[in-house]
C-alpha atoms as a PDB file:
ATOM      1  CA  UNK A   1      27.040  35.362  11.311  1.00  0.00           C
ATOM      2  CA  UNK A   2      25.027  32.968   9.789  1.00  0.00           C
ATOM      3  CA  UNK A   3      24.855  32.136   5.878  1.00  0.00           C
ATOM      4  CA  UNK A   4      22.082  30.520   3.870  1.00  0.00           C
ATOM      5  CA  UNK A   5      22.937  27.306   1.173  1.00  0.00           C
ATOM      6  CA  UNK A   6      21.483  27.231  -1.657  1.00  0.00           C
ATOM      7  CA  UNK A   7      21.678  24.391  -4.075  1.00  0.00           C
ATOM      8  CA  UNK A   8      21.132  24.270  -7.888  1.00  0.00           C
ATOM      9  CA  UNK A   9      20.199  21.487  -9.961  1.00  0.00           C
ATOM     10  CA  UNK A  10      22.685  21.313 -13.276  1.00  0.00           C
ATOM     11  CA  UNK A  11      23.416  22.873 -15.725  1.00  0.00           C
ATOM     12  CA  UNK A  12      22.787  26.269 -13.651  1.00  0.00           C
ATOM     13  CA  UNK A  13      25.310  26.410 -11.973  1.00  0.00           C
ATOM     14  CA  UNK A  14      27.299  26.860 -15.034  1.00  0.00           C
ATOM     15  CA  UNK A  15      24.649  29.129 -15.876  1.00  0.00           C
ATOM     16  CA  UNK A  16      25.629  31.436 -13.137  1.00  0.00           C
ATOM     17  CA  UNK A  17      29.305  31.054 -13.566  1.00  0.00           C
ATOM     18  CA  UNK A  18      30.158  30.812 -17.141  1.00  0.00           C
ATOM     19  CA  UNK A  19      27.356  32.645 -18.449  1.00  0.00           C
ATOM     20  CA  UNK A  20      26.562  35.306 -16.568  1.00  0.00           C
ATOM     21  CA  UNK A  21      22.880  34.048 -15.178  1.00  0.00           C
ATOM     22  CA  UNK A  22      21.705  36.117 -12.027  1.00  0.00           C
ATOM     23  CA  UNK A  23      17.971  35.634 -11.672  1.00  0.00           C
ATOM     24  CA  UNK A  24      17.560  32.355 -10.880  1.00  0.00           C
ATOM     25  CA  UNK A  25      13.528  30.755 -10.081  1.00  0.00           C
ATOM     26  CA  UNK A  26      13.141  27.985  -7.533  1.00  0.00           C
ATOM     27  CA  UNK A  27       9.856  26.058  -7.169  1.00  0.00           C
ATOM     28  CA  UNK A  28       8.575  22.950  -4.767  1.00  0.00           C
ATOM     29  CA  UNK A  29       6.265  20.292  -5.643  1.00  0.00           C
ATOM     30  CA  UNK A  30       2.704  19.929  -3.567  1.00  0.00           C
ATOM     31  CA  UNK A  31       0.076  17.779  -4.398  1.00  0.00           C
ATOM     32  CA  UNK A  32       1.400  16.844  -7.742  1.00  0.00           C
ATOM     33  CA  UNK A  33       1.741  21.081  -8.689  1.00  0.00           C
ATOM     34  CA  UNK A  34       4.824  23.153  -8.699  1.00  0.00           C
ATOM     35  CA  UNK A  35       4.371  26.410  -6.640  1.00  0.00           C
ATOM     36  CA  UNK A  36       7.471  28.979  -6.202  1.00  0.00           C
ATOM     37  CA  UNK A  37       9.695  29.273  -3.514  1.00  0.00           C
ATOM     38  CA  UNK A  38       9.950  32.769  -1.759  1.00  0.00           C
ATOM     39  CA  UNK A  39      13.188  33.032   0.286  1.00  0.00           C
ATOM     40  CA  UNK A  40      12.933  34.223   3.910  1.00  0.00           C
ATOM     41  CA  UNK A  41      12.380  37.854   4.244  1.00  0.00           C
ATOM     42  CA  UNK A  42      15.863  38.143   6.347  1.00  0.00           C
ATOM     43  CA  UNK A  43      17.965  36.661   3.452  1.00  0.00           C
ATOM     44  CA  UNK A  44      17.487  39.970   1.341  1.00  0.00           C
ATOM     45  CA  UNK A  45      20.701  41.326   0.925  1.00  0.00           C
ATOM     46  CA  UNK A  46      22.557  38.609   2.954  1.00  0.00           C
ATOM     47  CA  UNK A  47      25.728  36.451   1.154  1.00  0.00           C
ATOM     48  CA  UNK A  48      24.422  32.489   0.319  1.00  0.00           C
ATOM     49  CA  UNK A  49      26.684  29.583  -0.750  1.00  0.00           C
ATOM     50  CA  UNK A  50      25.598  28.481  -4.102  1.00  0.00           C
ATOM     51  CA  UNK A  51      25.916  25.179  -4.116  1.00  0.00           C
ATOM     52  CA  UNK A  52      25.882  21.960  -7.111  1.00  0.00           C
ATOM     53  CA  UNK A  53      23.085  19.819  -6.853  1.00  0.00           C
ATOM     54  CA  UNK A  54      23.181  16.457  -8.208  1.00  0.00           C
ATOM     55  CA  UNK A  55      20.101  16.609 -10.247  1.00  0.00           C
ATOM     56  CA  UNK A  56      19.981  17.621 -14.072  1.00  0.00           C
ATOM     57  CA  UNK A  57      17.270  20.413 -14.809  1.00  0.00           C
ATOM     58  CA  UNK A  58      16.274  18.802 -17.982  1.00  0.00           C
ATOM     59  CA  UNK A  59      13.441  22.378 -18.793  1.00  0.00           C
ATOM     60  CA  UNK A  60      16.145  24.544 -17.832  1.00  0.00           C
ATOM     61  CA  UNK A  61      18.768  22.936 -20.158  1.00  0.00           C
ATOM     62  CA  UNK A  62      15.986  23.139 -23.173  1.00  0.00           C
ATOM     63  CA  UNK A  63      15.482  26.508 -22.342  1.00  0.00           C
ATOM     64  CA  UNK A  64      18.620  27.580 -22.156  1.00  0.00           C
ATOM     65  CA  UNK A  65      19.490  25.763 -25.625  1.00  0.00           C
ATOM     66  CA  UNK A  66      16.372  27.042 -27.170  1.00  0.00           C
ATOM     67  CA  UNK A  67      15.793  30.433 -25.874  1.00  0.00           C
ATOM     68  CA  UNK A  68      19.008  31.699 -25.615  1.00  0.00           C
ATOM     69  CA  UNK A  69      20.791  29.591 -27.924  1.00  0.00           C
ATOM     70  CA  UNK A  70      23.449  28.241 -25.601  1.00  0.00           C
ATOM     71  CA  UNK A  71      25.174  24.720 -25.945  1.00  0.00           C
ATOM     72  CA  UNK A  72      24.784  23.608 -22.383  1.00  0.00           C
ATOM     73  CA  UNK A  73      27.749  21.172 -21.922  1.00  0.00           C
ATOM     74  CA  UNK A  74      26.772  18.272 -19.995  1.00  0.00           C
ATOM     75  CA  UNK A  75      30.214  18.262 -17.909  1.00  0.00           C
ATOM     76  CA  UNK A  76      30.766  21.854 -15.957  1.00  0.00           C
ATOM     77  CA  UNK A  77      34.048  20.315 -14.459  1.00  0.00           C
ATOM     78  CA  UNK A  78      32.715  21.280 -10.943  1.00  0.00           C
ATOM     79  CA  UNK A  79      32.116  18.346  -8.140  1.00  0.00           C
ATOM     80  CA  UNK A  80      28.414  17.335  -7.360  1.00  0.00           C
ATOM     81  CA  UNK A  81      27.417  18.492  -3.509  1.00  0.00           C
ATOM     82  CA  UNK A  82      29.809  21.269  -3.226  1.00  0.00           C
ATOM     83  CA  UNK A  83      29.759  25.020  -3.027  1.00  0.00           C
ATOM     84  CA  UNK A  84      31.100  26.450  -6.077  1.00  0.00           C
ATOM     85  CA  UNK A  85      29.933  30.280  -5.535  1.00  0.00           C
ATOM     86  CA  UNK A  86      29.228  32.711  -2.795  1.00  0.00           C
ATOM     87  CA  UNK A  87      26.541  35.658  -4.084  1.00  0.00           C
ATOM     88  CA  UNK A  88      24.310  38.506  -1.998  1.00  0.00           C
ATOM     89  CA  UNK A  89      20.899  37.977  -2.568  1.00  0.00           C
ATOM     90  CA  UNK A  90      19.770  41.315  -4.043  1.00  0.00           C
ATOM     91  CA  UNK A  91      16.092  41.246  -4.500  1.00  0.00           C
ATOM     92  CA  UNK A  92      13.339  39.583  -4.701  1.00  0.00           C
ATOM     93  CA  UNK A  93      11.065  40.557  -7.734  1.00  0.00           C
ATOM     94  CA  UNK A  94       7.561  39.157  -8.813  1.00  0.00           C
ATOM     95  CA  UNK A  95       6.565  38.817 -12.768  1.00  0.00           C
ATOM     96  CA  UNK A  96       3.584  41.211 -11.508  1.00  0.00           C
ATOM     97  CA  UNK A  97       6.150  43.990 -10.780  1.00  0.00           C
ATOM     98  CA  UNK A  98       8.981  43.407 -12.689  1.00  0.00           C
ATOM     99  CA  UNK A  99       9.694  44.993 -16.276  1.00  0.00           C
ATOM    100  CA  UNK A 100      12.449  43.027 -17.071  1.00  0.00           C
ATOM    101  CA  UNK A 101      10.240  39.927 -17.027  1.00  0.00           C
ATOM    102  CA  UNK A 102       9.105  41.082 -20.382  1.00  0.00           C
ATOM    103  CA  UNK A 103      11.690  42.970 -21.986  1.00  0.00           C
ATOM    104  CA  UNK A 104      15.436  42.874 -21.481  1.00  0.00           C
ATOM    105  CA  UNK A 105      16.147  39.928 -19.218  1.00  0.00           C
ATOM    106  CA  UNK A 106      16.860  36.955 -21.043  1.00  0.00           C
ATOM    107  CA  UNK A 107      17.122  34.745 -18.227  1.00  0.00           C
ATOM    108  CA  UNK A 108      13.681  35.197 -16.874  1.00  0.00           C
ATOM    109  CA  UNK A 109      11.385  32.206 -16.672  1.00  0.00           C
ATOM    110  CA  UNK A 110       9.176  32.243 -13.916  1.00  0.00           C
ATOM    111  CA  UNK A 111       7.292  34.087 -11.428  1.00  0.00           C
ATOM    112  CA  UNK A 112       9.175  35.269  -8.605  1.00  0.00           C
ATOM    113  CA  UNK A 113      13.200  36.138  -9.700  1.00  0.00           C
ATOM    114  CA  UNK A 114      16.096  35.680  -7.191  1.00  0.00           C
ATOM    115  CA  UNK A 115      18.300  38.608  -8.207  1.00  0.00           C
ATOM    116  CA  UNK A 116      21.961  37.574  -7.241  1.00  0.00           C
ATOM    117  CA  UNK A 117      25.099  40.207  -7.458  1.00  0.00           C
ATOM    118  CA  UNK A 118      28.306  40.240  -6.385  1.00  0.00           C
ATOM    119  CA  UNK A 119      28.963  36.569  -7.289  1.00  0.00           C
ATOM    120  CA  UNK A 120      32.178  35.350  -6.425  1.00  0.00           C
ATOM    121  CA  UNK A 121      33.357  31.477  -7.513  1.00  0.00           C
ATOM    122  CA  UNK A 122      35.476  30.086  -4.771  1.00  0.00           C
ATOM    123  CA  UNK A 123      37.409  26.779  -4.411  1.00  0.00           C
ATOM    124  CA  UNK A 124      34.657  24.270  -4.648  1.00  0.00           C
ATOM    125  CA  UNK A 125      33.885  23.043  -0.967  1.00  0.00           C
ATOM    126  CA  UNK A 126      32.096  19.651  -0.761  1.00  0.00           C
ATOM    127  CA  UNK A 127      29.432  19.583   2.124  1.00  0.00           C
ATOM    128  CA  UNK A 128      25.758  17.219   2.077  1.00  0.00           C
ATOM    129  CA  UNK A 129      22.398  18.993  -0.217  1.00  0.00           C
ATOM    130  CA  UNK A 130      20.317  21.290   2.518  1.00  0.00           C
ATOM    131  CA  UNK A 131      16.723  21.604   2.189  1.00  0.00           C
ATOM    132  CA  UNK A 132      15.567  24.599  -0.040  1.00  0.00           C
ATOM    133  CA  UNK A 133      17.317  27.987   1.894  1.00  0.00           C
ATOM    134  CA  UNK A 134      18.643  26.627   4.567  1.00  0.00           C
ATOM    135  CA  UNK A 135      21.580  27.535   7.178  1.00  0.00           C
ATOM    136  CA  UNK A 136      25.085  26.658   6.192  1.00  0.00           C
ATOM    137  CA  UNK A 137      26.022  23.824   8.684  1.00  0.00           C
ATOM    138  CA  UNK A 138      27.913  25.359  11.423  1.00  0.00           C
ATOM    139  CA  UNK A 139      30.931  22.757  10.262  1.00  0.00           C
ATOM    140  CA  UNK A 140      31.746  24.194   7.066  1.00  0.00           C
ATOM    141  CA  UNK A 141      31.525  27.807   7.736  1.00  0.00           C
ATOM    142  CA  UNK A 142      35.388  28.436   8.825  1.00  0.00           C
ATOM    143  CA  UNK A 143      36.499  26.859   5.643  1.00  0.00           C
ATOM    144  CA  UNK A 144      33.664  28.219   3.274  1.00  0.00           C
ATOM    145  CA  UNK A 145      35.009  31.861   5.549  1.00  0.00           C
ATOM    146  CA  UNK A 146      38.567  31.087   4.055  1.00  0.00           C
ATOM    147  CA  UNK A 147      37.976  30.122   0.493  1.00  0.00           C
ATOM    148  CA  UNK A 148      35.876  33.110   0.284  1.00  0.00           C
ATOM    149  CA  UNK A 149      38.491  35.774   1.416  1.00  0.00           C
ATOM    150  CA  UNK A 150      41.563  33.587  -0.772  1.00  0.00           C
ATOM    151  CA  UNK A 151      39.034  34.463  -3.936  1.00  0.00           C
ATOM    152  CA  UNK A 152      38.124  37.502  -2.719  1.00  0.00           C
ATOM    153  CA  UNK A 153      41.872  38.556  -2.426  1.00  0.00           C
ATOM    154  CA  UNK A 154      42.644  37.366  -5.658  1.00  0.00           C
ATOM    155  CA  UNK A 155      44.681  34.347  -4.182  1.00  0.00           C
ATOM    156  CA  UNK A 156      42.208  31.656  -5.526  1.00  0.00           C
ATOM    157  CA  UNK A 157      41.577  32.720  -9.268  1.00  0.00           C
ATOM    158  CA  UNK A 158      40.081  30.069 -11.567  1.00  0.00           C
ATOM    159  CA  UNK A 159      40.301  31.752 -14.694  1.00  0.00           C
ATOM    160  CA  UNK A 160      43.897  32.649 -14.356  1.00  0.00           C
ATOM    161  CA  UNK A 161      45.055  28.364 -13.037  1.00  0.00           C
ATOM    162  CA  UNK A 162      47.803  27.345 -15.554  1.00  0.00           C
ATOM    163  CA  UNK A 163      49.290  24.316 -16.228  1.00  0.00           C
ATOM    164  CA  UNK A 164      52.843  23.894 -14.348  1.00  0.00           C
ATOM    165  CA  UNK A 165      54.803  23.423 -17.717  1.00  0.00           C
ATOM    166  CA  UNK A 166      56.296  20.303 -18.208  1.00  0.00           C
ATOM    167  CA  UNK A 167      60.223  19.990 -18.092  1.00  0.00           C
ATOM    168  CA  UNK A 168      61.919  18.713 -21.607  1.00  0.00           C
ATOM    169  CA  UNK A 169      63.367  15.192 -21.300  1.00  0.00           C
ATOM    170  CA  UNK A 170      66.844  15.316 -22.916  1.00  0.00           C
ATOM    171  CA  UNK A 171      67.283  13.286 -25.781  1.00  0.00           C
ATOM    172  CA  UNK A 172      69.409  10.353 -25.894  1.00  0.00           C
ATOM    173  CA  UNK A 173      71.125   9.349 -29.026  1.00  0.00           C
ATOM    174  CA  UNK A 174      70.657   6.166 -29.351  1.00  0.00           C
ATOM    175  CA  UNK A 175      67.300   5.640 -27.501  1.00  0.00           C
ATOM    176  CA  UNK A 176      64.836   5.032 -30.035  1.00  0.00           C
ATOM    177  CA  UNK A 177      64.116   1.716 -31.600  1.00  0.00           C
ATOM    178  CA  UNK A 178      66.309   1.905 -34.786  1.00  0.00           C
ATOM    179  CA  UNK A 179      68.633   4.773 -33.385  1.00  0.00           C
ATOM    180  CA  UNK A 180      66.809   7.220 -35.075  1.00  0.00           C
ATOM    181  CA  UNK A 181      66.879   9.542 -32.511  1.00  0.00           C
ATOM    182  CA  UNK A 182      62.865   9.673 -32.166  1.00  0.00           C
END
């Protein structure tokens, strides 16, 4: 089976993971003009790898910051050109026929919303920036398969990675510069 990639200029994919973001709006540049980008029709409700871009969306920080008040750090901690995320695309949703483009969504900011559920962060897995909704190289879907079902299986959990605590060296008496003991 065949899954889409997906890559997001900074800071959304922190966005999407530490702040709960799932409408996200994509757009292309022609002749100088942005227009937005539908997905194909047979990505509805079909997993895609969400994956870091290594651009900076300098509007979608501001907005961020300004609308919803966030402080968008400018470090996420995850690796440029990797998958970070695996999400089902939902639904596709137009400002024309969507409610919550007025009222209720915070995050919307365009005109056609990529409604994302069931997001799950996996193991970040570094593979090259795709063209806008394109197949998953063949090459990286075992390994994208196995990070998935270690986070999905509660194996691979981010939020719960501690720091292996570090052993107590003994003191020596006598070991400090004036035998103070420090």
């Amino acid at each position: 089976m065949s899954i889409y990639i997906l890559t997001l200029p900074r800071p959304w994919p922190w966005a999407v993971l530490e702040r709960g973001c799932r409408v996200l709006f994509f757009t292309y540049t022609e002749a100088g003009r942005p227009h937005a980008l539908r997905p194909p029709v047979e990505a509805l409700g079909r997993y895609v790898a969400l994956h870091v871009g290594s651009t900076w969306d300098v509007e979608g920080a501001a907005f961020m910051e300004r609308r919803l008040g966030l402080y968008v750090p400018a470090e996420d901690g995850l690796p440029a050109g990797s998958i970070f995320a695996v999400a089902r695309l939902a639904e596709v949703t137009t400002i024309c026929n969507d409610s919550r483009a007025f009222r209720g969504e915070p995050w919307w900011r365009g005109t056609i919303g990529w409604w994302f559920e069931a997001v799950l962060p996996v193991e970040p897995l570094e593979c090259p920036e795709a063209t806008p909704f394109s197949l998953l190289a063949e090459d990286f879907r075992p390994e994208l398969r196995e990070r998935f079902t270690l986070a999905r299986d509660g194996v691979w959990r981010p939020d719960r990675v501690q720091r292996a605590p570090r052993p107590e060296t003994p003191r020596q008496q006598g070991s400090g510069q004036f035998d103070l003991g420090l």
